[in-house]
Protein backbone atom coordinates (compact mmCIF):
# COMPACT_ATOMS: atom_id res chain seq x y z
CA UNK A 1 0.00 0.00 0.00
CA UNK A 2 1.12 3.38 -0.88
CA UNK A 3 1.18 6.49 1.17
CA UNK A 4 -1.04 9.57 0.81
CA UNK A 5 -0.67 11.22 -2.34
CA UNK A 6 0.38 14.91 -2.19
CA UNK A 7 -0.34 17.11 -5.54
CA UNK A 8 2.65 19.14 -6.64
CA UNK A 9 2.96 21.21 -9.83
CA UNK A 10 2.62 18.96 -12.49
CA UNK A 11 1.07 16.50 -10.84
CA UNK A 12 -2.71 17.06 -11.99
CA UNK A 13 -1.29 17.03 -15.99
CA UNK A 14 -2.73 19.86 -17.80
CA UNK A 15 -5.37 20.17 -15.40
CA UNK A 16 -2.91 22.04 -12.56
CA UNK A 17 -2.58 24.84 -15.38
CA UNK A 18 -6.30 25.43 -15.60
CA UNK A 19 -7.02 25.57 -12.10
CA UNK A 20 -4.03 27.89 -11.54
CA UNK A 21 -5.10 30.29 -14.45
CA UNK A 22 -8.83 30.15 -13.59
CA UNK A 23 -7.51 30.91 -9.77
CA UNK A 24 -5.87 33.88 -11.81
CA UNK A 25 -9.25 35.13 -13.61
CA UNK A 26 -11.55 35.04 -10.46
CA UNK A 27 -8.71 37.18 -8.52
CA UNK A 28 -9.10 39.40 -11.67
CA UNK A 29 -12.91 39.74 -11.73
CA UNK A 30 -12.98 40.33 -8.44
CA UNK A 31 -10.20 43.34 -8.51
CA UNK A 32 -12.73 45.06 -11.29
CA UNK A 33 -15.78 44.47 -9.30
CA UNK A 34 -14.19 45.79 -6.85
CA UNK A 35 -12.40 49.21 -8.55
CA UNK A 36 -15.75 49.62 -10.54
CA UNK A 37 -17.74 49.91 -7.30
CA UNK A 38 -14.74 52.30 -6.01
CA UNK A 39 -15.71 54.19 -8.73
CA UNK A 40 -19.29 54.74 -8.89
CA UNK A 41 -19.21 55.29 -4.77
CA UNK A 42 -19.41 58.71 -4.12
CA UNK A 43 -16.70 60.74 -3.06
CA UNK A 44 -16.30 61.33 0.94
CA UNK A 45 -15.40 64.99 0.99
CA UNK A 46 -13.22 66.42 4.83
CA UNK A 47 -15.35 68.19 7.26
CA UNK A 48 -14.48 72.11 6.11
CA UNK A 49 -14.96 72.80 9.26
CA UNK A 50 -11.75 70.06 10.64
CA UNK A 51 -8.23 71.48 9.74
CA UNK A 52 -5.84 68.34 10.02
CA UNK A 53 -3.07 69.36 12.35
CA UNK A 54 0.12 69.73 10.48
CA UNK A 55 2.21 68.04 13.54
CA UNK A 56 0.52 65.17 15.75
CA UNK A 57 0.00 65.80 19.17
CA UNK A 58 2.48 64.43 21.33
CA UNK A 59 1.39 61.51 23.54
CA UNK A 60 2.40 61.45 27.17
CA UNK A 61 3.73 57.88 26.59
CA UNK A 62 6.40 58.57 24.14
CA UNK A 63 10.12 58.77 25.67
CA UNK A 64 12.74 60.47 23.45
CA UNK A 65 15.53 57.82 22.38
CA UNK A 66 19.18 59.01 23.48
């Protein structure tokens, strides 16, 4: 009796290339699905009223490195 079988490239024939390029194609679809939505989303404009600090605040639990 032989032991378990472990797939490695090649080891499905031709098959292993079709899975690996359809893997390839969904990731694709997916990445326009997912810019297309991006784009028709509307656009998330900053509170006028919030001006972003040009420096962060500095935290009480920071120590300066010597």
């Amino acid at each position: 009796m032989t032991g378990p079988v472990i797939l490695a490239h090649g080891a499905l024939g031709d098959w292993d290339e079709v899975i690996f390029l359809g893997v390839a194609v969904l990731f694709l679809v997916m990445m326009g699905i997912s810019w297309f939505r991006s784009r028709s989303a509307p656009l998330e404009e900053p509170d006028e009223h919030e001006i972003p600090s040009a420096a962060p605040e500095q935290a009480d639990d920071r120590f300066r490195l010597d």
